[in-house]
N, C-alpha and C. Protein backbone atom coordinates (compact mmCIF):
# COMPACT_ATOMS: atom_id res chain seq x y z
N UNK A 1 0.84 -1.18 0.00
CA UNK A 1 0.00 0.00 0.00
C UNK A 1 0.88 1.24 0.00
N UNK A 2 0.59 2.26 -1.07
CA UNK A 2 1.76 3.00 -1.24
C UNK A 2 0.80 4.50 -0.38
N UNK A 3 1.64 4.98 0.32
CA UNK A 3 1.28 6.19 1.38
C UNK A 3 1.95 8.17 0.44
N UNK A 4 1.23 8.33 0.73
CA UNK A 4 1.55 9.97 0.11
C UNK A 4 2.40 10.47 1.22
N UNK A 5 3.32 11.54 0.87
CA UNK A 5 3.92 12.34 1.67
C UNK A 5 3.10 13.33 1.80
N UNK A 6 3.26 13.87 3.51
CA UNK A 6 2.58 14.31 4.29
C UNK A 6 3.44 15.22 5.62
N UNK A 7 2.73 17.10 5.28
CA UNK A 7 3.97 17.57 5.95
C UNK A 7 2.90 18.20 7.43
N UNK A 8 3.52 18.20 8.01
CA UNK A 8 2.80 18.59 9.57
C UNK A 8 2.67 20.43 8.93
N UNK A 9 1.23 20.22 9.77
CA UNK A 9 0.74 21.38 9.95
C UNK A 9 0.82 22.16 11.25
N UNK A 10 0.57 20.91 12.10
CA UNK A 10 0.59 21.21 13.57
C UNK A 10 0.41 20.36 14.53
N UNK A 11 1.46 20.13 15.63
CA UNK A 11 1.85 19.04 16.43
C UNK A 11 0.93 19.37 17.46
N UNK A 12 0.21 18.42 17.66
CA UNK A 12 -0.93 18.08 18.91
C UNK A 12 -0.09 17.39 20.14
N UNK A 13 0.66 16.61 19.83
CA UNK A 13 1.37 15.91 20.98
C UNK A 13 2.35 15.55 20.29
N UNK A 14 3.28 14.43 21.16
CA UNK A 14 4.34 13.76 20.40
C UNK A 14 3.63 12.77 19.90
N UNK A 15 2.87 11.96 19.78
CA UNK A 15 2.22 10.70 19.29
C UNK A 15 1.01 11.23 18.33
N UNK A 16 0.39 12.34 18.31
CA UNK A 16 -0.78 12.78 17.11
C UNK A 16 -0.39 14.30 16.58
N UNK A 17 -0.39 14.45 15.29
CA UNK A 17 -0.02 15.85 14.28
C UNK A 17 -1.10 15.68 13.43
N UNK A 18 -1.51 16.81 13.02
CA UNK A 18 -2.12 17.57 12.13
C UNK A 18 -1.65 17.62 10.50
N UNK A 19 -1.69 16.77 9.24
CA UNK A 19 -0.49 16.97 8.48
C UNK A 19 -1.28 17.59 7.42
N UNK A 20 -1.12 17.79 6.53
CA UNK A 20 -1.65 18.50 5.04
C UNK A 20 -0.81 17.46 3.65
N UNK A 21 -1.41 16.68 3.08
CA UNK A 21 -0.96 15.38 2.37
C UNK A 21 -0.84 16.33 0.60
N UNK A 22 -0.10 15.75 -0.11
CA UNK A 22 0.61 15.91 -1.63
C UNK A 22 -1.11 16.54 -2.38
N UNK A 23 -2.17 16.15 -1.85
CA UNK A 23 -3.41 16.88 -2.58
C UNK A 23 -4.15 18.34 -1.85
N UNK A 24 -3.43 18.57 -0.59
CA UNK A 24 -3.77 19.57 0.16
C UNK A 24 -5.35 19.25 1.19
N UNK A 25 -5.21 17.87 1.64
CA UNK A 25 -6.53 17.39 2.29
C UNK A 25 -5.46 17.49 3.85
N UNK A 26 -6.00 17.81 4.68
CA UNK A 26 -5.98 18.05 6.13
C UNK A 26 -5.99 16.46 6.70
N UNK A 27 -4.84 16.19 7.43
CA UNK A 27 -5.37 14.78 7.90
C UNK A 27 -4.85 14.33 9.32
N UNK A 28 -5.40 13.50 9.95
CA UNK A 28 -5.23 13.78 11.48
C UNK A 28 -4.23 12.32 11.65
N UNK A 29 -2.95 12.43 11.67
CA UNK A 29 -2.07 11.12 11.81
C UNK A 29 -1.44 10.71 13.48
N UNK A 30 -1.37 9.20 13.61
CA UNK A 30 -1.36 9.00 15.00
C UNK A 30 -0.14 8.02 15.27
N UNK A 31 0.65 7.96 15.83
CA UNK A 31 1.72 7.16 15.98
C UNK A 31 2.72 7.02 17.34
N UNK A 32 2.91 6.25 17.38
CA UNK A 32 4.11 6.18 18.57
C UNK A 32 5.33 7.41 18.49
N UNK A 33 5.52 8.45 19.24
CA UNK A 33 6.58 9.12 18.87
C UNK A 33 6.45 9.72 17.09
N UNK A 34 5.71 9.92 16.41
CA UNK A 34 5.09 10.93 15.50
C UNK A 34 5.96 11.77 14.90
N UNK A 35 5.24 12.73 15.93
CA UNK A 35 5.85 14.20 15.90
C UNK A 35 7.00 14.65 16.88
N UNK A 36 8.12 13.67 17.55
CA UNK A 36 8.86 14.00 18.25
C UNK A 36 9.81 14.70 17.67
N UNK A 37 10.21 15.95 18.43
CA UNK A 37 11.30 16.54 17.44
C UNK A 37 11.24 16.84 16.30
N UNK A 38 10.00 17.09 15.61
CA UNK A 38 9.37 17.23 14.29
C UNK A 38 9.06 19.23 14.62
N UNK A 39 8.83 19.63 13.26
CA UNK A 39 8.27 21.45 13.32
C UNK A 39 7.88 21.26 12.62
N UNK A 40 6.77 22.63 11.80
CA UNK A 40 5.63 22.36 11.29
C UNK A 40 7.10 22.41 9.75
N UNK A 41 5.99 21.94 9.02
CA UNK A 41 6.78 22.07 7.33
C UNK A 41 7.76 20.70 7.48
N UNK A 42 8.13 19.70 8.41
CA UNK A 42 8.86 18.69 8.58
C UNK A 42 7.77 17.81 8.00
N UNK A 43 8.41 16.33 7.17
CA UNK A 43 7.84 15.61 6.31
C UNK A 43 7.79 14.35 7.37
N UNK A 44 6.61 13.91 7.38
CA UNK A 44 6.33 12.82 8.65
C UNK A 44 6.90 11.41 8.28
N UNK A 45 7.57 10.56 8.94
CA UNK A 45 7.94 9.37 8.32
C UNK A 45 6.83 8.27 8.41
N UNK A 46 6.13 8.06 7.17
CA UNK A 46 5.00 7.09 7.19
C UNK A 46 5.63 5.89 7.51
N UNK A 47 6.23 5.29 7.84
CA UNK A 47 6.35 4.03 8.82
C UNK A 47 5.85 3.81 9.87
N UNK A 48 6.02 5.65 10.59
CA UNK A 48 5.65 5.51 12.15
C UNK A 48 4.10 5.39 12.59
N UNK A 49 3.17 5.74 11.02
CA UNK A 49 1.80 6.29 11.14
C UNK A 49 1.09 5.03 10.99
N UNK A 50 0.44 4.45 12.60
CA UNK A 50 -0.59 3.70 12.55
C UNK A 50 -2.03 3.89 12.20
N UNK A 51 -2.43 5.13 12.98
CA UNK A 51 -3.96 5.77 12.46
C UNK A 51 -3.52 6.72 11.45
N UNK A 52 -4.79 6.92 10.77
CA UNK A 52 -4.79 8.43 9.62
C UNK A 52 -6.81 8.44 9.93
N UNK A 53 -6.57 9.51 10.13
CA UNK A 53 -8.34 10.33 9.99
C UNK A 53 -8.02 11.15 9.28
N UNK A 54 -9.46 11.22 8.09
CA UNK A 54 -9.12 12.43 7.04
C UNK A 54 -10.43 13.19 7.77
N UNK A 55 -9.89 14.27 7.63
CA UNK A 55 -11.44 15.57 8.15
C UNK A 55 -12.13 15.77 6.92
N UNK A 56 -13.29 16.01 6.87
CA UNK A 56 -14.03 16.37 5.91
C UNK A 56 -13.90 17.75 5.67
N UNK A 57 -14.55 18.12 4.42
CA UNK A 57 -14.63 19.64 4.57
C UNK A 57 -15.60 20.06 5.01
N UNK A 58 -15.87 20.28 5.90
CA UNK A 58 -17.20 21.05 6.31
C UNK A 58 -16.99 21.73 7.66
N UNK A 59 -18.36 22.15 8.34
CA UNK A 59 -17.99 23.17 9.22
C UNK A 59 -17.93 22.14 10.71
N UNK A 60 -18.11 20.97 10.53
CA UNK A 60 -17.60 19.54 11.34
C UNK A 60 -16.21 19.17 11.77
N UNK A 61 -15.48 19.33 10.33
CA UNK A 61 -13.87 19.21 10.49
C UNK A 61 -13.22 20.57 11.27
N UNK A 62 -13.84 21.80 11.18
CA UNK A 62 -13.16 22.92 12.14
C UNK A 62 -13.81 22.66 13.19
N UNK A 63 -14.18 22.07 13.88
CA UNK A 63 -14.93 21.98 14.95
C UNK A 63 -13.99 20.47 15.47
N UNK A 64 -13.80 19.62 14.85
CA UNK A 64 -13.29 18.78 15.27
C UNK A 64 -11.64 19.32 15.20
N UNK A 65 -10.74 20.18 14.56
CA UNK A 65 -9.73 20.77 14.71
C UNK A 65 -9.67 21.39 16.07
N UNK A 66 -10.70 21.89 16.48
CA UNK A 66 -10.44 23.10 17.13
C UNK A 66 -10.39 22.14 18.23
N UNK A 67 -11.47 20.71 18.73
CA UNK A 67 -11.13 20.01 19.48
C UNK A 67 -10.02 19.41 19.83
N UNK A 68 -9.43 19.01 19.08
CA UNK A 68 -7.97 18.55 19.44
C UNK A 68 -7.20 19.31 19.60
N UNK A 69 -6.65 20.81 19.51
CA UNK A 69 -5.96 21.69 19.66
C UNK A 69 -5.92 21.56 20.96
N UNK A 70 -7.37 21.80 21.37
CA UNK A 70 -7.73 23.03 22.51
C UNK A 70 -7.61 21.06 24.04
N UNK A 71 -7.65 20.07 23.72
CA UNK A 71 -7.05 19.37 24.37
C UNK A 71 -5.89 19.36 25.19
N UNK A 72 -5.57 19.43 26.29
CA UNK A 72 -5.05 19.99 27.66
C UNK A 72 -3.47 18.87 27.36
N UNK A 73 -2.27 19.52 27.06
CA UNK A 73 -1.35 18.05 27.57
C UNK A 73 -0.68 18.04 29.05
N UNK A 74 -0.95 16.40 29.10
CA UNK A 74 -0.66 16.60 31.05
C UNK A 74 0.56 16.84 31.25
């Protein structure tokens, strides 16, 4: 299964980022250690990516953005 490159938009934690994929779709990627040491515009290594959620476009996916942002890290 061949995976698109995918550059962070914005690091939620070290294990979930925010990326923007080679067609410009918003997508919510999840992994062990992810985004460690990663900045935004850094190209994610799809090996590490177990989940992928794509957001829709609608006024659902900013609402579900804004949820995970605004998520507290302990």
């Amino acid at each position: 299964m061949a995976r698109s490159q995918a550059t962070i938009a914005h690091k939620v934690l070290n294990n979930v980022v925010i990326s923007i994929d080679e067609l410009g779709q918003e997508r919510v990627l999840m992994g062990r250690g992810l985004g460690f040491q990663l900045l935004p515009t850094d190209s994610v290594d799809p090996a590490k990516v177990e989940k992928t959620f794509i957001l829709e476009q609608c006024s659902g996916a900013d609402h579900a953005r804004q949820l995970l942002v605004s998520v507290p890290y302990p």
